[in-house]
Protein backbone atom coordinates (compact mmCIF):
# COMPACT_ATOMS: atom_id res chain seq x y z
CA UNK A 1 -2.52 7.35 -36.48
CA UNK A 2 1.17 5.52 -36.03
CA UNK A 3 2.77 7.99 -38.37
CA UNK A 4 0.96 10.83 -36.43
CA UNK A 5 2.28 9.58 -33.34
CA UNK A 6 5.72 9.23 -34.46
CA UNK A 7 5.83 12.49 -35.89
CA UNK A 8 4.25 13.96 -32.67
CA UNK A 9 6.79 12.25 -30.30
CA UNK A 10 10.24 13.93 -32.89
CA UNK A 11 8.62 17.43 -32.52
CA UNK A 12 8.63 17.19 -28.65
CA UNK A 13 11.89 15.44 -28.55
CA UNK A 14 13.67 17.99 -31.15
CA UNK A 15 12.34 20.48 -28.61
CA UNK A 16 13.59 18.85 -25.96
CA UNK A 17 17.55 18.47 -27.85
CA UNK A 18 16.87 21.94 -28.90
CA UNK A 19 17.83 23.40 -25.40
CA UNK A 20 21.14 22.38 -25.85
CA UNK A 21 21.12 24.43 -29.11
CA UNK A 22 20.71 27.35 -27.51
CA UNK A 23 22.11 30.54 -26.38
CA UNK A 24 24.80 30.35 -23.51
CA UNK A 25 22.45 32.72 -21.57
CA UNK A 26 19.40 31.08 -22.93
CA UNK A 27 21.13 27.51 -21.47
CA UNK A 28 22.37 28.78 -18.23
CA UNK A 29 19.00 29.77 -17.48
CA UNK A 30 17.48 26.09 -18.40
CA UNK A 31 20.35 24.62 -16.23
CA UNK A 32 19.48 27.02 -13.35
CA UNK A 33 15.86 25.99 -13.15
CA UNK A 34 16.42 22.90 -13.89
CA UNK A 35 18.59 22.55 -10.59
CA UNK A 36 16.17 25.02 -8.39
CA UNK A 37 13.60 22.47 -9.13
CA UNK A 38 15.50 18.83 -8.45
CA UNK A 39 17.11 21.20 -5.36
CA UNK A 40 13.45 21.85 -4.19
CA UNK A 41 11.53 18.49 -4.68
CA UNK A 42 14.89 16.56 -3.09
CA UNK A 43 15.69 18.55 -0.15
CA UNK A 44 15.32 17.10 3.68
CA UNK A 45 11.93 19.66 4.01
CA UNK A 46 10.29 17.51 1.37
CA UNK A 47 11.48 13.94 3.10
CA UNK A 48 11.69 11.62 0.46
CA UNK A 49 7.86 12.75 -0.99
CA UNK A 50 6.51 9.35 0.12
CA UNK A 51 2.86 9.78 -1.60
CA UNK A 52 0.14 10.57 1.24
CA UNK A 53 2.87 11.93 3.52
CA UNK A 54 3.32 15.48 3.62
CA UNK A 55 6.60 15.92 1.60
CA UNK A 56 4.59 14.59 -1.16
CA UNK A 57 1.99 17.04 -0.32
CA UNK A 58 4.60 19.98 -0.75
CA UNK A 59 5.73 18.70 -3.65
CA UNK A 60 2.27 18.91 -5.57
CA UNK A 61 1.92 22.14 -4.24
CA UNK A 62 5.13 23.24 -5.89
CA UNK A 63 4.51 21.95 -8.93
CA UNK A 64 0.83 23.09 -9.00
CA UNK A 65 2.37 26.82 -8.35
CA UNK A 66 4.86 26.56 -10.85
CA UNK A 67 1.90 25.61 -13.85
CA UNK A 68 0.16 28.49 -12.71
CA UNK A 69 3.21 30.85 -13.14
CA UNK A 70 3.69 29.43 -16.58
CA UNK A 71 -0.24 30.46 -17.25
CA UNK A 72 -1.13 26.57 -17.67
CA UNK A 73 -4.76 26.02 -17.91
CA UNK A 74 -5.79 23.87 -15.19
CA UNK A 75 -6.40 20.25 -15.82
CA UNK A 76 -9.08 18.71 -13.42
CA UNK A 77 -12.41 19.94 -12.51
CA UNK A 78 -13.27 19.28 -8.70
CA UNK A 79 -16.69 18.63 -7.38
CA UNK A 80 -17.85 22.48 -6.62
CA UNK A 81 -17.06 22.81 -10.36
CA UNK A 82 -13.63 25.05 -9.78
CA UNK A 83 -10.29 24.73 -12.00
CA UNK A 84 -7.60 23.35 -9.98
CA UNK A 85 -4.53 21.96 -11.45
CA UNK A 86 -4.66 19.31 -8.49
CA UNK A 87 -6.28 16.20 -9.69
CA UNK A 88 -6.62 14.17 -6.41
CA UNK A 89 -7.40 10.40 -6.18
CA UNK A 90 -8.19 8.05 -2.64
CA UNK A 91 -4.70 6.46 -0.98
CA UNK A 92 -5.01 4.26 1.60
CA UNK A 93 -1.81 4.99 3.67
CA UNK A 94 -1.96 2.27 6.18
CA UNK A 95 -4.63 0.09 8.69
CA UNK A 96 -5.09 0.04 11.76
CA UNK A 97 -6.48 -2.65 14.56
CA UNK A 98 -10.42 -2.77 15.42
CA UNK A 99 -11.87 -3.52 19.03
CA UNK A 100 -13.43 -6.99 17.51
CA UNK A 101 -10.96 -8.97 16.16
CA UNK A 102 -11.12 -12.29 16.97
CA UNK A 103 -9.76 -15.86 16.24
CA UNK A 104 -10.61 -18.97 18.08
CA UNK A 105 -9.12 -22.57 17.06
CA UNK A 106 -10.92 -25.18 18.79
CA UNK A 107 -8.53 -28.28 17.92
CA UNK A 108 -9.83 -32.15 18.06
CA UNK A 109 -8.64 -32.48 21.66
CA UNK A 110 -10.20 -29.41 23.02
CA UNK A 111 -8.01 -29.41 26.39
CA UNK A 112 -5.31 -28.63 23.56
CA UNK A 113 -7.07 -25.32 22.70
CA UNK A 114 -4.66 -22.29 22.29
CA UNK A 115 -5.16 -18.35 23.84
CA UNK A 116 -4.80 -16.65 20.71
CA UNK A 117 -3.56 -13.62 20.76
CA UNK A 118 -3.33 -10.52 18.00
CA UNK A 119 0.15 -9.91 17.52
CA UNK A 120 1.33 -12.53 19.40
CA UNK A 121 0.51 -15.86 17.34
CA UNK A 122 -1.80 -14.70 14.91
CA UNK A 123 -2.59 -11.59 12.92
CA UNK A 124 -5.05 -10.69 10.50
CA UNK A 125 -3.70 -9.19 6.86
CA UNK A 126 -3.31 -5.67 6.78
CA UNK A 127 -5.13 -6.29 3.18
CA UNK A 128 -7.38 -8.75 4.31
CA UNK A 129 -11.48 -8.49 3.77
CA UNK A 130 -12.97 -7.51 7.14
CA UNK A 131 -15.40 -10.41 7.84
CA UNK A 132 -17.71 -12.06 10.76
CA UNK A 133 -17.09 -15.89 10.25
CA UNK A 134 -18.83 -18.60 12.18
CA UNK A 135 -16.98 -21.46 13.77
CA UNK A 136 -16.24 -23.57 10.69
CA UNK A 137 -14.57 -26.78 10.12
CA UNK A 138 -10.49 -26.49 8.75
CA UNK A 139 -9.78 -28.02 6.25
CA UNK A 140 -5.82 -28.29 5.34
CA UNK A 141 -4.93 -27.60 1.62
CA UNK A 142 -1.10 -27.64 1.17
CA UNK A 143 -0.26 -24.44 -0.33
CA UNK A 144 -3.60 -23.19 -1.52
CA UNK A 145 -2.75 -23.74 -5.69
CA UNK A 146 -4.26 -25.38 -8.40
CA UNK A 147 -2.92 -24.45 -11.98
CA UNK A 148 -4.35 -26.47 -15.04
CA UNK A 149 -1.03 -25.43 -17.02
CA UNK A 150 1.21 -26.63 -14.13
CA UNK A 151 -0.99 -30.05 -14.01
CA UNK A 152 -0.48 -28.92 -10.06
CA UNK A 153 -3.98 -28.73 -7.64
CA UNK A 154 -3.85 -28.74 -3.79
CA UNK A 155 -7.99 -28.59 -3.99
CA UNK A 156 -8.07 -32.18 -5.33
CA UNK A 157 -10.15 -34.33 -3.37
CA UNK A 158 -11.53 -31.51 -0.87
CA UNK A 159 -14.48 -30.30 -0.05
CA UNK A 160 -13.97 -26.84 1.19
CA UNK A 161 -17.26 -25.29 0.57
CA UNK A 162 -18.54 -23.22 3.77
CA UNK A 163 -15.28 -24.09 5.65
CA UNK A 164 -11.87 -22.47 6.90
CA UNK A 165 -8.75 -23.80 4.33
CA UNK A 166 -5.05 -24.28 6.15
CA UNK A 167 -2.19 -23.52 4.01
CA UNK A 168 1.15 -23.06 3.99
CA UNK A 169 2.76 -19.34 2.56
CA UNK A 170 5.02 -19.58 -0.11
CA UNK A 171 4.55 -21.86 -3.05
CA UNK A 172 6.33 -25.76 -3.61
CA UNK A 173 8.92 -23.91 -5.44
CA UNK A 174 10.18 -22.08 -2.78
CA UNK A 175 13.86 -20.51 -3.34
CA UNK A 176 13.75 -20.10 -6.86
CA UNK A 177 12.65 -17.08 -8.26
CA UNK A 178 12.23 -17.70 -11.94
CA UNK A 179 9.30 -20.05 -10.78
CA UNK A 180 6.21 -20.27 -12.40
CA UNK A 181 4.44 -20.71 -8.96
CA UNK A 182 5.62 -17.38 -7.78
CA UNK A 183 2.82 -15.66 -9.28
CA UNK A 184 0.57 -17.58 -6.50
CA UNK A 185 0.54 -15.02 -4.03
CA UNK A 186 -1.89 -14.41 -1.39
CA UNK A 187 -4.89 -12.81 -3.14
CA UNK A 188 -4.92 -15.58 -5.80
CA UNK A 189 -5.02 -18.08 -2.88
CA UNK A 190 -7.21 -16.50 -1.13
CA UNK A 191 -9.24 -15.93 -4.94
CA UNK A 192 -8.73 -19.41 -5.51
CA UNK A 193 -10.29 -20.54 -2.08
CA UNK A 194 -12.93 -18.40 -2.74
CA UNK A 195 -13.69 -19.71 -6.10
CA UNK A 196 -13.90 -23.33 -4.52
CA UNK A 197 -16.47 -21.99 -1.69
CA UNK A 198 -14.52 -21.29 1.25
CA UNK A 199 -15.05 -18.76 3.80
CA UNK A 200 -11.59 -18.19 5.35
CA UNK A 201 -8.37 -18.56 5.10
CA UNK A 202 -5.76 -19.97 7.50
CA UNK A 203 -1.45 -19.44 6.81
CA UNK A 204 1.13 -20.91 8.24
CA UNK A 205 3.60 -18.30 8.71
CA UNK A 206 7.17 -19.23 7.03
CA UNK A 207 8.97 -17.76 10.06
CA UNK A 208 9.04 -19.72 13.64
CA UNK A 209 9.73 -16.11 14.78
CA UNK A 210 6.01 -14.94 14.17
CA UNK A 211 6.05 -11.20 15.10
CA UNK A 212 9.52 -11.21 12.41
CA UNK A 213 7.42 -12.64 9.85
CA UNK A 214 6.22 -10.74 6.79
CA UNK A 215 2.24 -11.68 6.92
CA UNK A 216 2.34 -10.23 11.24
CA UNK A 217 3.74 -6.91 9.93
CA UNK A 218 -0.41 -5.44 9.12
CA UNK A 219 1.07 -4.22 6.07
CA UNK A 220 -1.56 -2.79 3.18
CA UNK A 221 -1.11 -3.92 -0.60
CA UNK A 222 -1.89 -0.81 -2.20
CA UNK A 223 -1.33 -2.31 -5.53
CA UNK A 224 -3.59 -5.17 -5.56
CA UNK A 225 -5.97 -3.97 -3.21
CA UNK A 226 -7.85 -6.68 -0.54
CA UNK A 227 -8.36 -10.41 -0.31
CA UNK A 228 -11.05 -11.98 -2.31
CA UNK A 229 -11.89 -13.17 1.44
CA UNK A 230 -10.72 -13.28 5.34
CA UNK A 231 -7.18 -14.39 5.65
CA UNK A 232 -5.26 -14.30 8.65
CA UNK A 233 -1.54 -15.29 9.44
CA UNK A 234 -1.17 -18.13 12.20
CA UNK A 235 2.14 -18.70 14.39
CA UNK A 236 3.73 -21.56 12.71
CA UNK A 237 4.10 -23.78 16.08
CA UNK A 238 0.01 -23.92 15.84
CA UNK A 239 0.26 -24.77 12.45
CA UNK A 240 2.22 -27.91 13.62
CA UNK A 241 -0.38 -28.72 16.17
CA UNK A 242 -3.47 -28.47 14.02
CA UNK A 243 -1.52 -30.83 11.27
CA UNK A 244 -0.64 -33.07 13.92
CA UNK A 245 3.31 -32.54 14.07
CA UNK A 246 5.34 -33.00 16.84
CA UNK A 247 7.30 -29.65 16.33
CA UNK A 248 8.02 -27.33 14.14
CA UNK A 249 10.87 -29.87 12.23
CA UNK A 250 8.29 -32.48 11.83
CA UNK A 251 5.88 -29.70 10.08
CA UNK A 252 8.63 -28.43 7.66
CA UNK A 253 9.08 -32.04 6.75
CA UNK A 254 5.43 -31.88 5.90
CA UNK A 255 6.26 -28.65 3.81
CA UNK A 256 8.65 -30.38 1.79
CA UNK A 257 6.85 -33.62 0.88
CA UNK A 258 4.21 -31.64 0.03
CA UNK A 259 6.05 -29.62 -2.27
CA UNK A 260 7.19 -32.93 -4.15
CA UNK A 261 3.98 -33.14 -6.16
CA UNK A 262 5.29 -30.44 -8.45
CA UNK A 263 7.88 -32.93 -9.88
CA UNK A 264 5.12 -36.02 -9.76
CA UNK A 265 1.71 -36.99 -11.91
CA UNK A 266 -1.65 -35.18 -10.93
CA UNK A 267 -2.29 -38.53 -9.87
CA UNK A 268 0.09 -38.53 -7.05
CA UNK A 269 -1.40 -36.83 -3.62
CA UNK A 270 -0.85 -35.66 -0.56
CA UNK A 271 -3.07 -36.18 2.60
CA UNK A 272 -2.84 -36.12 6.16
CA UNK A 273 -3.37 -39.30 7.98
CA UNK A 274 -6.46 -37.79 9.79
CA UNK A 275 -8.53 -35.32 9.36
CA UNK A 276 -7.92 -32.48 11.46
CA UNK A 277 -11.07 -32.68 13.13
CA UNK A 278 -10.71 -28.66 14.23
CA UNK A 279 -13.24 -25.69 13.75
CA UNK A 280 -12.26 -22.04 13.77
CA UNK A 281 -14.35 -18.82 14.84
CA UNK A 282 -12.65 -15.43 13.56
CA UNK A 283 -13.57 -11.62 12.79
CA UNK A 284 -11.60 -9.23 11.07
CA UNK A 285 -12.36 -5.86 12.44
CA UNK A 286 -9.54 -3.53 9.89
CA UNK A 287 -9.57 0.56 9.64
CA UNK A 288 -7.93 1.75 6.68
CA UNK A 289 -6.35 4.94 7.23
CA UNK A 290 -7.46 6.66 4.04
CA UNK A 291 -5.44 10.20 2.76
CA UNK A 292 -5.75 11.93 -0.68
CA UNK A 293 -2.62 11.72 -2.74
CA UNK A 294 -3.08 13.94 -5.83
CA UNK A 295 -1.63 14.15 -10.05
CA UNK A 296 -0.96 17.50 -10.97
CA UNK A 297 -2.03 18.53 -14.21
CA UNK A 298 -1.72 21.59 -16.23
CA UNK A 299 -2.91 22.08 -19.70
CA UNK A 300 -1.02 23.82 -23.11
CA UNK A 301 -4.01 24.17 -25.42
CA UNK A 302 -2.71 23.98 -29.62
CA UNK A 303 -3.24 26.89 -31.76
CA UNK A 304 -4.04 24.96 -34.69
CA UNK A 305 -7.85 24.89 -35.23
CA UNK A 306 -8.50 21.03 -35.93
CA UNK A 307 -5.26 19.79 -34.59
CA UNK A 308 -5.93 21.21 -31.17
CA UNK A 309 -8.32 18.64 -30.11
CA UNK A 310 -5.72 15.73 -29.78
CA UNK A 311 -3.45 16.05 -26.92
CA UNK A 312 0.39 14.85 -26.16
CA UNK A 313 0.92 14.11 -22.80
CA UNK A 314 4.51 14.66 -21.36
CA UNK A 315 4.44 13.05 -17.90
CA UNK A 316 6.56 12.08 -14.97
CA UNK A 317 5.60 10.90 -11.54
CA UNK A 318 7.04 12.73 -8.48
CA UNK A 319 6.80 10.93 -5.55
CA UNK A 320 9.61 8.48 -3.74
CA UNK A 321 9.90 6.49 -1.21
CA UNK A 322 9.89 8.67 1.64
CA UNK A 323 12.66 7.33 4.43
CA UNK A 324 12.61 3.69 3.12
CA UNK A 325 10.86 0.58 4.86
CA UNK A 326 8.51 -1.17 2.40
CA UNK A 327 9.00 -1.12 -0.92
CA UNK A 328 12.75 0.13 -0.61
CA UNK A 329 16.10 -1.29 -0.56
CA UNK A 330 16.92 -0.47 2.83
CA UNK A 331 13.57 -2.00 4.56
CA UNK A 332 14.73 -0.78 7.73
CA UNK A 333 16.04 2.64 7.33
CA UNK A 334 14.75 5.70 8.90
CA UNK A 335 16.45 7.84 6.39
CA UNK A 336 15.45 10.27 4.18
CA UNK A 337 15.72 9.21 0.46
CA UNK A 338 16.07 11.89 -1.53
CA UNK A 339 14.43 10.93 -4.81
CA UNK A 340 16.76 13.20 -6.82
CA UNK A 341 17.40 11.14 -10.04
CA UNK A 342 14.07 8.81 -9.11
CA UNK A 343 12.44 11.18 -10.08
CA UNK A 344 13.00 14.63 -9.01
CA UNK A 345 14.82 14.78 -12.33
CA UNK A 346 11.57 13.74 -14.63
CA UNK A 347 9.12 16.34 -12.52
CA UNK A 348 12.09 18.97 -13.17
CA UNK A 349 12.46 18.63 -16.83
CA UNK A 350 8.33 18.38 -17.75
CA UNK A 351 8.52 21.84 -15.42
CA UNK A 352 11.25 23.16 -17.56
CA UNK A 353 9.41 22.22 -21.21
CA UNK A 354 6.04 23.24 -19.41
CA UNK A 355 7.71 26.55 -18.54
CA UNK A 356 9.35 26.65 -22.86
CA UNK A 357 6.79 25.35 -24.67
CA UNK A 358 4.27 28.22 -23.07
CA UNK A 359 6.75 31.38 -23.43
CA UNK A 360 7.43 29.65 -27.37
CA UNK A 361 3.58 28.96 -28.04
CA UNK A 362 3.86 27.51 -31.12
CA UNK A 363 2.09 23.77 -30.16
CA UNK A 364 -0.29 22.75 -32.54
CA UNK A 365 -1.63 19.94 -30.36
CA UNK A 366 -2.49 20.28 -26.83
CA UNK A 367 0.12 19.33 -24.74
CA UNK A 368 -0.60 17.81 -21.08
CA UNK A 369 1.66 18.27 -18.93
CA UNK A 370 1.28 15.53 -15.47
CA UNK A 371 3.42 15.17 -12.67
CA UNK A 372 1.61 11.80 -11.16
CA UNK A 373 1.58 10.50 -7.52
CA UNK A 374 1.10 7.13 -6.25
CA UNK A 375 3.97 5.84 -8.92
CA UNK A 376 6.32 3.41 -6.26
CA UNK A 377 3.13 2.53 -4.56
CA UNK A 378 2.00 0.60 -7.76
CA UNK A 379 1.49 3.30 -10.07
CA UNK A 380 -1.89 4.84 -8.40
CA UNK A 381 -1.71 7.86 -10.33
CA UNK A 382 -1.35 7.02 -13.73
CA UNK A 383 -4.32 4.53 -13.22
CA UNK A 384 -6.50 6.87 -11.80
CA UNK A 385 -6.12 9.17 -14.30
CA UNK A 386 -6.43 6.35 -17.14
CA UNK A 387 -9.75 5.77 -15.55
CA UNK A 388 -10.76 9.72 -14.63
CA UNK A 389 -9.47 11.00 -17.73
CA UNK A 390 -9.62 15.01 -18.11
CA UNK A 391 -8.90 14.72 -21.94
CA UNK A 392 -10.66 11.98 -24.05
CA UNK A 393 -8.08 9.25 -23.97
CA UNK A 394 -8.73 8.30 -27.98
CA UNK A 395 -7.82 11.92 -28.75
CA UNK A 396 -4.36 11.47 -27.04
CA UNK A 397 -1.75 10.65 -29.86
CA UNK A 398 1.21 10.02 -27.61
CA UNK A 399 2.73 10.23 -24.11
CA UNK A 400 6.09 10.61 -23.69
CA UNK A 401 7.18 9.72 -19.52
CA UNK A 402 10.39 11.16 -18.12
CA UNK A 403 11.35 8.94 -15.73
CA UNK A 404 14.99 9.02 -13.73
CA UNK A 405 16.90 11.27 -16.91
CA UNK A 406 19.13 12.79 -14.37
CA UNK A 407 22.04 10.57 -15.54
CA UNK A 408 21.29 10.10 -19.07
CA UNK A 409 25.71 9.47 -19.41
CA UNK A 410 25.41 10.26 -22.90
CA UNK A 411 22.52 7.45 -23.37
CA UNK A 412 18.96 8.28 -24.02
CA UNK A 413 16.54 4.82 -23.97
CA UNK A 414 12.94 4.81 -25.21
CA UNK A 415 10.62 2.39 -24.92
């Protein structure tokens, strides 16, 4: 199977190199579609092709069309039984605010109690389980980690079980980001909180500017989905009061001797003087604003007899990151990003071997030819197909991904 794979990948490559091989006519026509196509997916109609957006939308479209001029068979079946080269999966492109959200903190000294209000000093996680949680006792659990192989456990002495766990965001190792706590983000707190029986979680935002902070900005994690349970984000002044700090300076000063336990024994903890003596009453009331993003597959069946039934599949994903903001360098920007090299260049070059390797038809395998969505959101496409395969996956001998070859200089990796 290795040696079939290898030999597999040379033939499409060779074809690939071949291009340059060719004609002068023959190669000003492959540069000429090559640069309708990058023109077309990367100009300001398209705007940026942010998957569930409408640029994004286009751009399937005009890849779809352009299989169907090269008489591609279509790839995906959809429920009324049709061919359609469209192979669409669910995106959820954002969430919006319920009626019933609600969070109540009823401290020790109830004349102390807090208005809380959504947006203002608390907010619930745009990924965060929806959930209808009785006033529960809080119980505070430094930063919500235990690791066995870090001899680290914030849980140690607790009893969370049926209550609301306090933490702080972040990890004890915050600042350096070659940390092995960095891979405790919030869904393994909130997993690990689960795990130990609790019903909510509390954080303590990082930022005394709350609405600036990252966990008030109701954003959605596409890529890991929602929280093993309720989490919400809470102002960080509040967070003082419930811990019993004078200000906001006295509760980073808890922050820090907390985080000393990662350079101490197991046996070495952390509590606070009292408990906190403070229940908490909240409901999560999220909408997810759901869209259909879509892979675009067309199919080259082989003309050899046996050899036909396993497939190569030559792949690049299409989308980009639409006019910035999250997951982007410029997190702010309102500007279009273009996406030409990243990776208007890929979805260009599978069109341009699509559009060869049917006018040559001399495949013995079936090649599969996918321009996928949902790549900079966390690779949504490629998964979806991986798990709503249209070919048997154990009959596909190799897949060869084109991803940003727009400015090869000379240098061709693969990995």
């Amino acid at each position: 199977m290795f040696i079939t794979k290898i030999y597999s990948f040379i033939l499409v490559i060779s074809f690939i190199l071949s291009v340059s091989a060719q004609k002068p006519q023959v190669a000003d026509t492959v540069e000429q579609n090559l640069r309708k196509h990058v023109e077309y997916l990367s100009s300001d109609k398209l705007e940026g092709r942010r998957t569930g957006e409408q640029g994004a939308t286009f751009a399937a479209g005009y890849v779809s069309n352009m299989f169907a001029q090269y008489k591609l068979k279509a790839g995906h079946r959809g429920t009324n039984g049709k061919p359609n080269f469209l192979q669409p999966f669910p995106y959820v492109a954002g969430v919006n605010l319920g009626p019933e959200n609600l969070l109540r903190i009823v401290p020790a000294d109830s004349a102390n109690e807090n208005k809380m209000e959504i947006g203002v000093n608390w907010m619930p996680l745009g990924y965060s389980q929806n959930g209808d949680i009785a006033a529960s006792q809080v119980v505070f659990a430094g930063f919500g980690i235990v690791s066995e192989g870090l001899k680290y456990d914030d849980y140690a002495g607790l009893d969370v079980k049926d209550k609301i766990v306090l933490v702080f965001d972040g990890n004890p190792d915050a600042g350096n980001p070659h940390s092995e706590f960095g891979r405790f983000n919030i869904h393994t707190k909130a997993s690990i909180a689960r795990d130990k029986g609790a019903r909510a979680i509390l954080v303590i935002a990082s930022e005394s500017d709350f609405k600036s902070d990252r966990l008030a900005a109701l954003s959605y994690d596409r890529t890991l989905g929602e929280t093993a349970i309720p989490v919400v984000a809470l102002m960080r002044s509040h967070g003082a009061e419930l811990l019993g700090a004078g200000n906001e300076k006295a509760l980073a000063e808890i922050e820090r001797s907390i985080a000393i336990k990662k350079d101490t024994t197991p046996s070495v903890q952390f509590k606070i003087a009292n408990p906190l003596n403070a229940t908490a009453r909240l409901k999560i009331d999220l909408a997810k604003r759901q869209t259909e993003a879509y892979n675009v597959i067309g199919i080259l069946e082989g003309n050899d007899p046996l050899l036909k039934n396993e497939a190569i599949v030559i792949g690049a994903h299409y989308d980009h990151l639409g006019k910035g903001g999250q997951g982007s360098l410029a997190v702010n920007s309102n500007e279009i990003h273009h996406g030409a090299d990243d990776n208007a260049s890929g979805t260009s070059a599978i069109l341009e071997l699509a559009r060869q390797f049917a006018k040559e038809k001399k495949n013995k395998r079936t090649i599969i030819f996918i321009a996928f969505g949902g790549e900079e959101e966390g690779l949504l496409g490629s998964k979806y197909f991986v798990n709503n395969p249209v070919w048997p996956l154990d009959k596909i001998v190799t897949m060869i991904n084109l991803d940003m070859v727009g400015r090869l200089q000379g240098k061709l990796t693969i990995g």
